[in-house]
N, C-alpha and C. Protein backbone atom coordinates (compact mmCIF):
# COMPACT_ATOMS: atom_id res chain seq x y z
N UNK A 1 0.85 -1.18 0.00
CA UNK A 1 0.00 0.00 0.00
C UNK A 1 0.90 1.24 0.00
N UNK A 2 0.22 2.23 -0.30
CA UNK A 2 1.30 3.48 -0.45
C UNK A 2 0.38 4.53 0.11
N UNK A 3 1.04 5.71 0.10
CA UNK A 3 0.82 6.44 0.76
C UNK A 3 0.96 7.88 0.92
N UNK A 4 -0.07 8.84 0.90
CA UNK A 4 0.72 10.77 0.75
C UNK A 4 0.76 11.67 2.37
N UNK A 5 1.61 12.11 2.22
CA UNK A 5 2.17 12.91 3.51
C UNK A 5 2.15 14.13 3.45
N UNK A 6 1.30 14.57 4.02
CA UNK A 6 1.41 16.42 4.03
C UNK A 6 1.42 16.98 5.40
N UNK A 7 2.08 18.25 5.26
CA UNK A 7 2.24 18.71 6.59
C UNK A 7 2.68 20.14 6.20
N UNK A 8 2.37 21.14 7.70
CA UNK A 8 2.75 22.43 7.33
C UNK A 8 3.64 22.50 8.63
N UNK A 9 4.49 23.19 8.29
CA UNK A 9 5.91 23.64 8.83
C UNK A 9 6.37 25.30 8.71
N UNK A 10 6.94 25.69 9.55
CA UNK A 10 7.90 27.00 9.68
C UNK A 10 8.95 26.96 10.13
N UNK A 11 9.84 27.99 9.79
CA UNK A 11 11.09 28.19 10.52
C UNK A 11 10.84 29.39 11.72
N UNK A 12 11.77 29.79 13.25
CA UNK A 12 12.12 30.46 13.22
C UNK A 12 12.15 31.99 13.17
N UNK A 13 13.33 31.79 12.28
CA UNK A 13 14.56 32.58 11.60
C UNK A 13 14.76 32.26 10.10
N UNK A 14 14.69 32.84 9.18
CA UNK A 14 15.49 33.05 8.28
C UNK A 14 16.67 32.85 7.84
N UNK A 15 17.62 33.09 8.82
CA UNK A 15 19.33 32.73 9.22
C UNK A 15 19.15 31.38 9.46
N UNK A 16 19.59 30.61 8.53
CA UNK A 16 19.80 29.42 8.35
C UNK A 16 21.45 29.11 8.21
N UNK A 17 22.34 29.70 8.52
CA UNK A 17 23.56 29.58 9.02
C UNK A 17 23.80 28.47 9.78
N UNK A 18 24.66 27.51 9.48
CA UNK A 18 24.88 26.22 10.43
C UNK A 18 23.79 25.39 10.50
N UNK A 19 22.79 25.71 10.21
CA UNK A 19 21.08 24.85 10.65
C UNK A 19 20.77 24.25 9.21
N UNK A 20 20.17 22.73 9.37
CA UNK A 20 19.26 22.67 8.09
C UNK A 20 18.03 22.22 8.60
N UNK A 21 17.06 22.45 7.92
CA UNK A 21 15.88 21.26 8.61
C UNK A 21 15.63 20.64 7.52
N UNK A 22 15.13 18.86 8.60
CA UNK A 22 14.80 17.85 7.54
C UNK A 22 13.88 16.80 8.34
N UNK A 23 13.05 16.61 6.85
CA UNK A 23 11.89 15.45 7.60
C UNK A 23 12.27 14.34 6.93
N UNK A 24 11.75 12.91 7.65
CA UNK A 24 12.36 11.88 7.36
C UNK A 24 11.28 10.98 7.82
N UNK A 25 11.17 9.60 7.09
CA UNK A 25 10.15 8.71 7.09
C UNK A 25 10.84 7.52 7.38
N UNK A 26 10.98 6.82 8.21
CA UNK A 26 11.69 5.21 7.97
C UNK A 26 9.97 4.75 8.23
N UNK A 27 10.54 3.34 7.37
CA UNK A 27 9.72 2.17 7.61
C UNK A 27 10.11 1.29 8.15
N UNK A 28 9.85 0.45 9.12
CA UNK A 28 10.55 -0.54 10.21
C UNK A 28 9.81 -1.93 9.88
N UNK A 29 10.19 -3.10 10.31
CA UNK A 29 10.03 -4.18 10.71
C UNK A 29 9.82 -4.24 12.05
N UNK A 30 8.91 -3.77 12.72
CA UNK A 30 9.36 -3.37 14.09
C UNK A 30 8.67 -5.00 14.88
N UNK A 31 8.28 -5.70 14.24
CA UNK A 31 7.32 -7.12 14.65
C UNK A 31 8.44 -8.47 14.19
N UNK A 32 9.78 -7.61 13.80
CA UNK A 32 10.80 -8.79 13.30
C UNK A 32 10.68 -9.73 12.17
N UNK A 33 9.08 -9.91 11.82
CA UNK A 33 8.69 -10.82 10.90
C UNK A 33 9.42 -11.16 9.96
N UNK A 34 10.34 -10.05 9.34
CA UNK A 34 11.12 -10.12 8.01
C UNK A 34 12.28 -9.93 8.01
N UNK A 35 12.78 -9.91 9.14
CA UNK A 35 14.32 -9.43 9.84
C UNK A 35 14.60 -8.61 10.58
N UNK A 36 13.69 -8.15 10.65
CA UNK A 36 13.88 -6.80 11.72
C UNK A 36 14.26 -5.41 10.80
N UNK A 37 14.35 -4.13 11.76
CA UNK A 37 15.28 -3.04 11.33
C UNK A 37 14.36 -2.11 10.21
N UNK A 38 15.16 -1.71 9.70
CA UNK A 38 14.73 0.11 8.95
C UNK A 38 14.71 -0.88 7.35
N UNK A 39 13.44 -1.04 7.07
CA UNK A 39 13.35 -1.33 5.57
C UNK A 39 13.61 -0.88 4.37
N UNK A 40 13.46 0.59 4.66
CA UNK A 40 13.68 1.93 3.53
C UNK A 40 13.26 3.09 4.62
N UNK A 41 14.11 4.11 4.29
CA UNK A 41 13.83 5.61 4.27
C UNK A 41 14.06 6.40 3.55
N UNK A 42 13.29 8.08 3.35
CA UNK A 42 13.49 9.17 2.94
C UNK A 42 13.62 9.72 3.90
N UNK A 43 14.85 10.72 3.52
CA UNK A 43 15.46 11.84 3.90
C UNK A 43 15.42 13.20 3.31
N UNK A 44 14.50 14.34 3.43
CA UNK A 44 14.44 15.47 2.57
C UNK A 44 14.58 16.61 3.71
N UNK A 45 15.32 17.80 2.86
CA UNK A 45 15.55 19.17 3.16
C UNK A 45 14.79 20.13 3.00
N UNK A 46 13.98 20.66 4.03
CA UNK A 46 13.06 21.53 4.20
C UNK A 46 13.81 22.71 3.58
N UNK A 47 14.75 22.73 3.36
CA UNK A 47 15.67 24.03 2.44
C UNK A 47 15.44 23.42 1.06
N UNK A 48 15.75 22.35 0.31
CA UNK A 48 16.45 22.53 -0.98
C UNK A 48 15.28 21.25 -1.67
N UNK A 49 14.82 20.21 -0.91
CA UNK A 49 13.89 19.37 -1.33
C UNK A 49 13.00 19.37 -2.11
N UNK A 50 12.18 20.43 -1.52
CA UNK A 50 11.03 20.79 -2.46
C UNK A 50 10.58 22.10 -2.54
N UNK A 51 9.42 22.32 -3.49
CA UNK A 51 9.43 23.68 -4.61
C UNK A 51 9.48 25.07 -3.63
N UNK A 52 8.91 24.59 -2.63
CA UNK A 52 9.54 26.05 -1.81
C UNK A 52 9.87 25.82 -0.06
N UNK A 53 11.41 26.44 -0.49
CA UNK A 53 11.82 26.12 1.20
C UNK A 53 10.98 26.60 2.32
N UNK A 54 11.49 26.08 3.62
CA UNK A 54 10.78 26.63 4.08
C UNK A 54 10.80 28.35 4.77
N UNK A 55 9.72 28.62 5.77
CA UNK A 55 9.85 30.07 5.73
C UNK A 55 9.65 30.74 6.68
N UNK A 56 9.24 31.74 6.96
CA UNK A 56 8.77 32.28 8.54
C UNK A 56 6.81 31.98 8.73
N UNK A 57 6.50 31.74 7.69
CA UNK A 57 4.93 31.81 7.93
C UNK A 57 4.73 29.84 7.50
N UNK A 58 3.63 29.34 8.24
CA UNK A 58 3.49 28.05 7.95
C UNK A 58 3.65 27.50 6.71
N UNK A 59 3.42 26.66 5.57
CA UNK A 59 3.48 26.55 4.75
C UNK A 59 2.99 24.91 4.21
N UNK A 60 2.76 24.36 2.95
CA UNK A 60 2.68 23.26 3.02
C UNK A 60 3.88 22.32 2.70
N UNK A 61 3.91 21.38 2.69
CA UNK A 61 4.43 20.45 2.27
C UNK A 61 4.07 18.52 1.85
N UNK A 62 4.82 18.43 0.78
CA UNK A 62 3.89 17.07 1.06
C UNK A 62 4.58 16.26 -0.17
N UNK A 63 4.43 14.74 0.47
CA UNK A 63 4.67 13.84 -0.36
C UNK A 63 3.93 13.17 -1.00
N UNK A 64 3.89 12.55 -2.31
CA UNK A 64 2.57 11.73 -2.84
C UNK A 64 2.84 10.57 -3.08
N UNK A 65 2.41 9.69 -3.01
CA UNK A 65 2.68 7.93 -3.08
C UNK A 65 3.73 7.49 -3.08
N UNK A 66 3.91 7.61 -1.46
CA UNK A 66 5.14 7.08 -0.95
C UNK A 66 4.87 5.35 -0.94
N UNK A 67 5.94 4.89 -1.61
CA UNK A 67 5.76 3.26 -1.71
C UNK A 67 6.63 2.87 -0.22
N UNK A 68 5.69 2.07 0.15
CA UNK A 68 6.58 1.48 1.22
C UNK A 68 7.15 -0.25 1.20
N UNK A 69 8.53 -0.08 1.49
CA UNK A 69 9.02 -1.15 0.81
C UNK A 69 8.69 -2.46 1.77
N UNK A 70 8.91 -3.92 0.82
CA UNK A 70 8.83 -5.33 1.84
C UNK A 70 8.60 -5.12 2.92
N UNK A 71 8.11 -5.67 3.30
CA UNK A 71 8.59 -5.98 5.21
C UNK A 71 8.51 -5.39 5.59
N UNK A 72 7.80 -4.42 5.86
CA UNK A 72 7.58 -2.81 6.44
C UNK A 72 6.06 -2.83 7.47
N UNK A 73 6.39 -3.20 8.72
CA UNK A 73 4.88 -3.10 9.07
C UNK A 73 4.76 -1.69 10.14
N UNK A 74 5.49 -0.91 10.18
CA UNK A 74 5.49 0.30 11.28
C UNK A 74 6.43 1.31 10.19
N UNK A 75 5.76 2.81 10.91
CA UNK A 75 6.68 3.56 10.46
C UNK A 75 7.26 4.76 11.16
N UNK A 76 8.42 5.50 11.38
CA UNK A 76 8.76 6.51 12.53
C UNK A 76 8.72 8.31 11.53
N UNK A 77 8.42 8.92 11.43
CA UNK A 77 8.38 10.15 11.14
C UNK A 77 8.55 11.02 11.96
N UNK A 78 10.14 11.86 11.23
CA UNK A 78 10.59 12.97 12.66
C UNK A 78 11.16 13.68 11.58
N UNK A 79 10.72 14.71 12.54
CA UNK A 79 11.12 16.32 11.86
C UNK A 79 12.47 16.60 12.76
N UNK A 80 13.78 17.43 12.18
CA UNK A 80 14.95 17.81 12.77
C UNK A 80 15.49 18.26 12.14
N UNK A 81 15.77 19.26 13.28
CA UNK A 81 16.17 20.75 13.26
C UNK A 81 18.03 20.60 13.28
N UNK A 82 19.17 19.49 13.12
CA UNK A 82 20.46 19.60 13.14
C UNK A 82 21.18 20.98 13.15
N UNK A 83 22.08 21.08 14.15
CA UNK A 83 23.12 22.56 13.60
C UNK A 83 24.30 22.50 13.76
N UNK A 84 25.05 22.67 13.55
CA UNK A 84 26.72 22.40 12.75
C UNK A 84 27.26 23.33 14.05
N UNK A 85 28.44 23.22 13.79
CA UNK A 85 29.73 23.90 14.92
C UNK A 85 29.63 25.46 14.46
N UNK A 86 28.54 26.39 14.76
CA UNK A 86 28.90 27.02 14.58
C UNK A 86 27.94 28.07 15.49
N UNK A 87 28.98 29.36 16.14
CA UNK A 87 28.75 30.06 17.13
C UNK A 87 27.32 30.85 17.14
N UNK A 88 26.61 30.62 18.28
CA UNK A 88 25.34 31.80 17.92
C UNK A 88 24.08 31.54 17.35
N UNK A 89 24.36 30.19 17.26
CA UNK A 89 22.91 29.59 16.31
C UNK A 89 21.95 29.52 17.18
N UNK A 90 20.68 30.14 15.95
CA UNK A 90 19.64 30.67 17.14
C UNK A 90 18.23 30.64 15.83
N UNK A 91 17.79 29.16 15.80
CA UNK A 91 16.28 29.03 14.90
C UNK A 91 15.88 27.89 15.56
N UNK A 92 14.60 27.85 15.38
CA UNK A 92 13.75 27.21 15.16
C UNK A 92 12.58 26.37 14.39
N UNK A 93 12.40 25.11 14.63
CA UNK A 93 11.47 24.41 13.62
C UNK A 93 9.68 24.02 14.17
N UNK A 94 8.93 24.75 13.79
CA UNK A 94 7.78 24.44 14.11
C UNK A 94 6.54 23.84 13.13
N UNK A 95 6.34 22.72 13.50
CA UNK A 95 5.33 21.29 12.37
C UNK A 95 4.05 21.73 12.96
N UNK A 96 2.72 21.44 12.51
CA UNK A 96 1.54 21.31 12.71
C UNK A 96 1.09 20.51 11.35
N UNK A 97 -0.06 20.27 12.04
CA UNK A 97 -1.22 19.52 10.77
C UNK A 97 -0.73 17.97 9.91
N UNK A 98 -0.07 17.22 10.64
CA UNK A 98 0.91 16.29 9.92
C UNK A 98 -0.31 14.96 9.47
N UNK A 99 -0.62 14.78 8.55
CA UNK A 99 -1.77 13.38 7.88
C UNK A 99 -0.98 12.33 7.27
N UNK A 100 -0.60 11.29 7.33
CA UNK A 100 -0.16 10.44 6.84
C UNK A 100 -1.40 9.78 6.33
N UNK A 101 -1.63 9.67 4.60
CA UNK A 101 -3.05 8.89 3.80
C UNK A 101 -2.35 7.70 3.66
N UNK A 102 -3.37 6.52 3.35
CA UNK A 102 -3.20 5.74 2.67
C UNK A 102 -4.39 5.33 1.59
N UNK A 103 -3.14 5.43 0.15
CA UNK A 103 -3.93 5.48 -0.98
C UNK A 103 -4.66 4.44 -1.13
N UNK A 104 -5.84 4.57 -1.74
CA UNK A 104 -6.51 3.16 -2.34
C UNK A 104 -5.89 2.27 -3.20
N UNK A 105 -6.18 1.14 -3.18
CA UNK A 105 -4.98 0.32 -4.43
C UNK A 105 -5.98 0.75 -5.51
N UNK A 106 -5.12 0.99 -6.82
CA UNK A 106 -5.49 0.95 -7.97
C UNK A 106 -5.17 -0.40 -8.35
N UNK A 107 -6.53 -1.09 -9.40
CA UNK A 107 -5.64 -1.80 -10.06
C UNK A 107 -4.59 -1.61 -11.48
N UNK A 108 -3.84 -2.96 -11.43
CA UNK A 108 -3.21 -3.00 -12.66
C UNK A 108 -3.85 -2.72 -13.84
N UNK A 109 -3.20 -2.13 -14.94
CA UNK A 109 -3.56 -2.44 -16.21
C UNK A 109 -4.16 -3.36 -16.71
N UNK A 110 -3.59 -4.20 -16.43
CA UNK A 110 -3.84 -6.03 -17.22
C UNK A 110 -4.73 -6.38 -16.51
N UNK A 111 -5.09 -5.99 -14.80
CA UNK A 111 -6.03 -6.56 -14.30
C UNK A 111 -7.86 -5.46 -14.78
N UNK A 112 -7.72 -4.59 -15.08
CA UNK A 112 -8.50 -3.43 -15.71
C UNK A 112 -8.94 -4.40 -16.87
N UNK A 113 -8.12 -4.51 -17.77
CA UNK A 113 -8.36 -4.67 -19.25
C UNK A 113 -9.02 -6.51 -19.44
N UNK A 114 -8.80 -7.10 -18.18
CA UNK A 114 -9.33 -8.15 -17.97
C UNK A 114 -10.96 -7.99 -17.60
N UNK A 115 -11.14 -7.00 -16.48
CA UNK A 115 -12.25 -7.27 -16.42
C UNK A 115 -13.12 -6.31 -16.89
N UNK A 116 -12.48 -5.16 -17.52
CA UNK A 116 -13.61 -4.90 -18.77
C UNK A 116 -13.66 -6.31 -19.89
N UNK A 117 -13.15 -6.89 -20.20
CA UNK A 117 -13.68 -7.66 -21.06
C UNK A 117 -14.48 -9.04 -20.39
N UNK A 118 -14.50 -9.22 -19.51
CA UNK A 118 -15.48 -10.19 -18.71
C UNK A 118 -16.54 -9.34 -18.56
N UNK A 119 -16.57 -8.50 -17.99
CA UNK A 119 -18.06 -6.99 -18.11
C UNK A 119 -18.68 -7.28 -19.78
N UNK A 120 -17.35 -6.99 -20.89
CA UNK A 120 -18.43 -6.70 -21.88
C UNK A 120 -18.37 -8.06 -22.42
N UNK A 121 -18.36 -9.14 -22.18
CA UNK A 121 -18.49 -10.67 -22.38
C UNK A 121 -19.90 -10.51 -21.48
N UNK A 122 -19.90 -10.47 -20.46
CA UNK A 122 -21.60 -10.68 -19.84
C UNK A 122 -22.57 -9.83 -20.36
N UNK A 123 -22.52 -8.65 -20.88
CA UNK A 123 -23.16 -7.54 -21.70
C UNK A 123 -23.71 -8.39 -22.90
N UNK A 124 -22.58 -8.94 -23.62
CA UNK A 124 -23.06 -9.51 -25.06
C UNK A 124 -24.10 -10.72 -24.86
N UNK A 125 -23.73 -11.22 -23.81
CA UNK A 125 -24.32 -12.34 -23.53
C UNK A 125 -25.62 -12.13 -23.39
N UNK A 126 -25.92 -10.98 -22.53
CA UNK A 126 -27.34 -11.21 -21.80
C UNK A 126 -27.92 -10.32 -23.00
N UNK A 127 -27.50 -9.76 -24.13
CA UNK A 127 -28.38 -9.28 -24.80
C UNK A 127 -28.13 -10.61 -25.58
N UNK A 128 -27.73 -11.19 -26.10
CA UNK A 128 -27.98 -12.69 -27.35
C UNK A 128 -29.06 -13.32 -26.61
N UNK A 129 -29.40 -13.28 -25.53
CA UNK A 129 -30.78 -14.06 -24.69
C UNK A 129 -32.13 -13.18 -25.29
């Protein structure tokens, strides 16, 4: 199953000196079933990631059909604020409104094109009666 992530976020400060912010998704095995451990993650930069960094006023953000890989039955989502060696650093990261969807399965192609033609196989049928 997959899945879209939206959320609104701010900075702060502006002065992004030494600071980056970044949101991050692991998917876990957290039930061991499949080996345990971090199945897949994304890692993105609230600076450079996507179409607009972030800012002093809330804003959106969001991911769209996030596939989640094998063996994945839990997932951890954390927002962080990291800052480097450097003197005076002084921002902040503030999240609200965070939805994790899960999409409906579409089907396949092949499974589509199958059962329109079983649909219009029973169509022909019940009109030849």
């Amino acid at each position: 199953m997959n899945y879209d992530l939206e959320f609104f976020a701010k900075a702060e400060s502006l002065d992004f000196t030494g600071t980056q912010f970044f949101m991050q998704i692991q998917f876990l095995d957290q039930d061991a079933s499949d080996g345990g451990g971090v199945k897949g993650d994304t890692l993105l930069s609230m600076l450079t990631d996507f179409s607009d960094p972030i800012s002093l006023s809330y804003q959106r953000f969001a991911l769209s059909n996030i596939d989640v890989p094998d063996g994945a039955d839990s997932f951890q989502l954390s927002f962080q604020l990291p800052a480097g060696a450097v003197a005076n650093i002084s921002n902040g990261l503030f999240v609200d409104d965070v939805s994790l969807t899960a999409i409906s399965a579409v089907p396949e192609p092949g499974s589509m094109v199958a059962l329109m033609l079983v649909s219009t196989g029973l169509i022909m049928r019940r009109r030849k009666r």
